[in-house]
N, C-alpha and C. Protein backbone atom coordinates (compact mmCIF):
# COMPACT_ATOMS: atom_id res chain seq x y z
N UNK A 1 0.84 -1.15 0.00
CA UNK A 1 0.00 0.00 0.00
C UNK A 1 0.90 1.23 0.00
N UNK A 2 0.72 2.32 -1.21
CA UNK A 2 1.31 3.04 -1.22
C UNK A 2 0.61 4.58 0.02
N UNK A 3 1.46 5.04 0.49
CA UNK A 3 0.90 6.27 1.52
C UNK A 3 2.22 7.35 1.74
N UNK A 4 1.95 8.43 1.58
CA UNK A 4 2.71 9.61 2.12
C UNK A 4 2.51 9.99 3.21
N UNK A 5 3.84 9.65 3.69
CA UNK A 5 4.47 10.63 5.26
C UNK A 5 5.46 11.04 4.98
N UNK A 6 6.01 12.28 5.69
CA UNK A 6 6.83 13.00 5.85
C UNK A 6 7.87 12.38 7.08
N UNK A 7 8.88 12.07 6.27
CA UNK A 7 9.91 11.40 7.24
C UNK A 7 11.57 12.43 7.28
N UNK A 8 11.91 11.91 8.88
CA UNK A 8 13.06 13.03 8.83
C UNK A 8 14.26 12.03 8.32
N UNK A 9 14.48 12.46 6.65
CA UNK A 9 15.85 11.99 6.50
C UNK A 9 16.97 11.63 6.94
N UNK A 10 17.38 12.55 7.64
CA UNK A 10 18.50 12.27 8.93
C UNK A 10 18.47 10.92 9.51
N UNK A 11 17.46 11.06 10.22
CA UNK A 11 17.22 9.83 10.94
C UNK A 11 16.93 8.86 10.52
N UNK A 12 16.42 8.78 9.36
CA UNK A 12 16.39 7.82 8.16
C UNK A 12 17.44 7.14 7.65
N UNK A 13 18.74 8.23 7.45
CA UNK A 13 19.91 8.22 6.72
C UNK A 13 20.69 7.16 8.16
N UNK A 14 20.80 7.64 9.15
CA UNK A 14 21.50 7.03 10.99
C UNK A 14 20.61 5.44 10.73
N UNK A 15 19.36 5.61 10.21
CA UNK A 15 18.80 3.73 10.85
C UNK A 15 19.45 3.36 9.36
N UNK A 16 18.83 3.36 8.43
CA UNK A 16 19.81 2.99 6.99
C UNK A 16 21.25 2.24 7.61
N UNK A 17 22.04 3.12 7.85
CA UNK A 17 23.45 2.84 8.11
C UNK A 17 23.53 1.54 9.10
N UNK A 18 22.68 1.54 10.48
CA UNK A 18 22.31 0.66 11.19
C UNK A 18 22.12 -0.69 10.61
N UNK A 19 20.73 -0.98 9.92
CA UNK A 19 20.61 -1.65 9.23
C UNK A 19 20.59 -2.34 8.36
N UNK A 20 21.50 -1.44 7.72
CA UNK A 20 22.05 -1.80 6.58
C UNK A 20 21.52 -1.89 5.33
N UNK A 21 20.31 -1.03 5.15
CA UNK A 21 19.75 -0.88 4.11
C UNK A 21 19.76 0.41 3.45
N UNK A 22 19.24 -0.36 1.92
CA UNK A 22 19.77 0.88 0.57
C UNK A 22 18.88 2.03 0.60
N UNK A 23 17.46 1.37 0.54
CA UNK A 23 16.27 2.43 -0.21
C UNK A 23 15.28 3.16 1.32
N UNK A 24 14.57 4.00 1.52
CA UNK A 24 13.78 4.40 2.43
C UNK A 24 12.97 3.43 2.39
N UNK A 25 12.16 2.71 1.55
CA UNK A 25 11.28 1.59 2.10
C UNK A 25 12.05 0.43 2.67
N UNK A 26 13.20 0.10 2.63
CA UNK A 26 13.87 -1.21 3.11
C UNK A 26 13.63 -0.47 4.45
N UNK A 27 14.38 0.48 4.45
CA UNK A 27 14.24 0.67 5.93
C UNK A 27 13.41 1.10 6.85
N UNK A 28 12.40 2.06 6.04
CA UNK A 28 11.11 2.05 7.21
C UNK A 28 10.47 0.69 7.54
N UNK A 29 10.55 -0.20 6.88
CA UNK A 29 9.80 -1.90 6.73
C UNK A 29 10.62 -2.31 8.18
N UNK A 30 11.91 -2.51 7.47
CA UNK A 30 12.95 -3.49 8.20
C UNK A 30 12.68 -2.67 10.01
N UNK A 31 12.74 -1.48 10.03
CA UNK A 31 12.82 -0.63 11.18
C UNK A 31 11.27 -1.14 11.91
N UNK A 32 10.34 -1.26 11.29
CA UNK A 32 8.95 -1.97 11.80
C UNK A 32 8.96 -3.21 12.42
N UNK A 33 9.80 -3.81 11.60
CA UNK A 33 9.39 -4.82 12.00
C UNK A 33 10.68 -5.48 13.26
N UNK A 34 11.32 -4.84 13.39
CA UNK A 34 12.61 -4.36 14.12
C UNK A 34 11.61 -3.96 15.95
N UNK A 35 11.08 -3.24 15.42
CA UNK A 35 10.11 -2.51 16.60
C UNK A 35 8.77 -3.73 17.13
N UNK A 36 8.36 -4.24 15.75
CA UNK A 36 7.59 -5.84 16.62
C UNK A 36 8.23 -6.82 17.49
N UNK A 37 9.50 -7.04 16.71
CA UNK A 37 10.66 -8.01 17.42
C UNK A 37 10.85 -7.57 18.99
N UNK A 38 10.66 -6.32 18.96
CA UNK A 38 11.35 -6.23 20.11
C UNK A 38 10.19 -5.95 20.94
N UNK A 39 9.05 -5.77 20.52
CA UNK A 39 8.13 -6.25 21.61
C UNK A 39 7.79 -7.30 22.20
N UNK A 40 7.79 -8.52 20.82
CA UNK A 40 7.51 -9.89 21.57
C UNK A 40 8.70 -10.07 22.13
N UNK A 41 10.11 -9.49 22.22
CA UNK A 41 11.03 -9.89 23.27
C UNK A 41 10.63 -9.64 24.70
N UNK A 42 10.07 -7.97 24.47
CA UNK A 42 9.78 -7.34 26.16
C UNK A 42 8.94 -8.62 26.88
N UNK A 43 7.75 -8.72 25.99
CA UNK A 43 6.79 -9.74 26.31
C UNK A 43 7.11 -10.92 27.01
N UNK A 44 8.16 -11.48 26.06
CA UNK A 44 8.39 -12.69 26.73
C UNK A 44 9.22 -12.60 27.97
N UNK A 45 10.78 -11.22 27.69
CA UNK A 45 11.06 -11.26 29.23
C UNK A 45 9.74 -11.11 30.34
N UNK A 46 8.92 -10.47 30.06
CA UNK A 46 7.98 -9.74 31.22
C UNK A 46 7.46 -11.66 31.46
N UNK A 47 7.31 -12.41 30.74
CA UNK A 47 6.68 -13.71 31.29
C UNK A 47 7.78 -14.59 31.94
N UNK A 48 8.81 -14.23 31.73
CA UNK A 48 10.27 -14.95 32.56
C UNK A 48 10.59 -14.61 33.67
N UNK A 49 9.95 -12.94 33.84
CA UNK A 49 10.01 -12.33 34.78
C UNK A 49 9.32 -12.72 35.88
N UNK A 50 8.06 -12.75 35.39
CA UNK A 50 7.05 -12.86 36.51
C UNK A 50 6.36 -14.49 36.59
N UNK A 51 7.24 -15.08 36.05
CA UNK A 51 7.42 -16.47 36.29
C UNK A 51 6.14 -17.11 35.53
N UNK A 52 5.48 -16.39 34.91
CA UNK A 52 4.48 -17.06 33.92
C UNK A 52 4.35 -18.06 32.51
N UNK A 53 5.47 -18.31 32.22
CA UNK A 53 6.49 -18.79 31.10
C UNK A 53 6.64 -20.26 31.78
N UNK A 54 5.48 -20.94 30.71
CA UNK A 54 5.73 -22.91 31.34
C UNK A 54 7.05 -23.14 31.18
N UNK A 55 7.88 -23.79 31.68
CA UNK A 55 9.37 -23.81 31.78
C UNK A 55 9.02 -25.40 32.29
N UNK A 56 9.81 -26.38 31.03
CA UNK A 56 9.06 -27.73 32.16
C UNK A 56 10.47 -27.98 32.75
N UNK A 57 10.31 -29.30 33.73
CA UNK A 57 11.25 -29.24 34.46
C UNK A 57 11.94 -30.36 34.07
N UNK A 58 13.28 -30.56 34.73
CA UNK A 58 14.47 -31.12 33.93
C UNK A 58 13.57 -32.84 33.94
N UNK A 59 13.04 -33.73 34.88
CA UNK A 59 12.43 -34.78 34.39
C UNK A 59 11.05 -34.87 33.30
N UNK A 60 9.93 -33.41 32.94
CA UNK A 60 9.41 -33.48 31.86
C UNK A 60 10.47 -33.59 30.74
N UNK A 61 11.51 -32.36 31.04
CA UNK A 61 12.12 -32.26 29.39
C UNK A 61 13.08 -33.49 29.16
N UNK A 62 13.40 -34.56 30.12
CA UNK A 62 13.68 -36.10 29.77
C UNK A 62 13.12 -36.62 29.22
N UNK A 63 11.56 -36.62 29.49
CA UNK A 63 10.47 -37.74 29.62
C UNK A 63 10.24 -37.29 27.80
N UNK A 64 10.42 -35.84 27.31
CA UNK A 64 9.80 -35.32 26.10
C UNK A 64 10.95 -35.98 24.79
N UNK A 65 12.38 -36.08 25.62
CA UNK A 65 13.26 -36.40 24.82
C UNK A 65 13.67 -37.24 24.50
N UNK A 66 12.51 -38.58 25.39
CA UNK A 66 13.11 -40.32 25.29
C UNK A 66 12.11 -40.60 24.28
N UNK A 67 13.00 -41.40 23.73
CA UNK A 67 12.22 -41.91 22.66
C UNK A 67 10.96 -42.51 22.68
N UNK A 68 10.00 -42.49 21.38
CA UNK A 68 8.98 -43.20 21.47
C UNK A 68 8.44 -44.47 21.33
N UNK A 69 9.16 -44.54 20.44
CA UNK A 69 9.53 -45.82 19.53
C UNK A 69 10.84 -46.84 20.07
N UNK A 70 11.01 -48.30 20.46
CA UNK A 70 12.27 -48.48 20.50
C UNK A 70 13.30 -48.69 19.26
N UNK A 71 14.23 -48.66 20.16
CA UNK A 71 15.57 -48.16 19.14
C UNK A 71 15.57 -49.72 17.73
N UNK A 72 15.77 -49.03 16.42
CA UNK A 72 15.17 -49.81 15.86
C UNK A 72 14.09 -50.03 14.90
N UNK A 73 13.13 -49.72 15.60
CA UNK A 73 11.79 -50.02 15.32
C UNK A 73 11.26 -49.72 13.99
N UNK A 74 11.78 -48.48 13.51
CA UNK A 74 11.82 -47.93 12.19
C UNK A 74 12.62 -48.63 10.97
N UNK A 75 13.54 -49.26 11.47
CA UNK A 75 14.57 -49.65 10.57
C UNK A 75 14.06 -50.95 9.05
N UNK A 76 14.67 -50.71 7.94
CA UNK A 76 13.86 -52.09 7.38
C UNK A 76 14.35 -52.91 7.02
N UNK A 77 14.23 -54.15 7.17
CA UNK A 77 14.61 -55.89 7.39
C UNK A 77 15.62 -55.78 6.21
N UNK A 78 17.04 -56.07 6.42
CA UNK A 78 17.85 -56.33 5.50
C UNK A 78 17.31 -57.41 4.30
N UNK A 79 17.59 -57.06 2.57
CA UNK A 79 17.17 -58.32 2.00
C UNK A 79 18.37 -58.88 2.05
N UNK A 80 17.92 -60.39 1.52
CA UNK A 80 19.24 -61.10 1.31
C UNK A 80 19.37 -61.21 -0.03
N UNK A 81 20.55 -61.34 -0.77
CA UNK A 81 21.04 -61.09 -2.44
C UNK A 81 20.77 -62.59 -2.93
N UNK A 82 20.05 -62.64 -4.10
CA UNK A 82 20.34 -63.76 -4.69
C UNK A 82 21.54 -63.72 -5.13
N UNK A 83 22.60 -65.09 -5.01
CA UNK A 83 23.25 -64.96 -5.99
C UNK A 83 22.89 -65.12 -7.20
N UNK A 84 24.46 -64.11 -8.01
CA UNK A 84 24.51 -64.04 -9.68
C UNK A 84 24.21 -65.37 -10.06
N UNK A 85 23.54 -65.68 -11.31
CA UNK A 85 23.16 -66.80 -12.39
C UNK A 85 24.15 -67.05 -13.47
């Protein structure tokens, strides 16, 4: 969607350099979405913080990492070669 705003170059020109982008739309985009990132970061610290963040504990995250299947189980039955004729 195309839209006109009045943006201060300068500061345009300082995040550019930052980010490393060429054109004013790379960087008003990249700078957006730069600014979402770093909300769902706050977010998630604020749930680490206040201890709301399921965190399982070291015997769930065993129980999640042992296998389901036994070892094996997937594998498929070697054939045997006829011999050459």
């Amino acid at each position: 969607m195309k839209t006109t705003i009045d943006v201060d170059r300068d500061l345009a020109d300082e995040v550019a350099e930052i980010l490393g982008t060429t054109t004013l739309k790379d960087t008003v985009n990249l700078a957006l979405e730069e600014v979402k990132r770093a909300e769902l970061r706050r977010r998630l610290a604020d749930r680490v913080r206040s201890g709301t963040l399921p965190v399982p504990t070291q015997e769930e995250y065993e129980e999640l990492r042992r296998p389901k299947l036994p070892v094996g189980a997937l594998s498929r039955p070697t054939r045997k070669r006829r011999p050459a004729a």
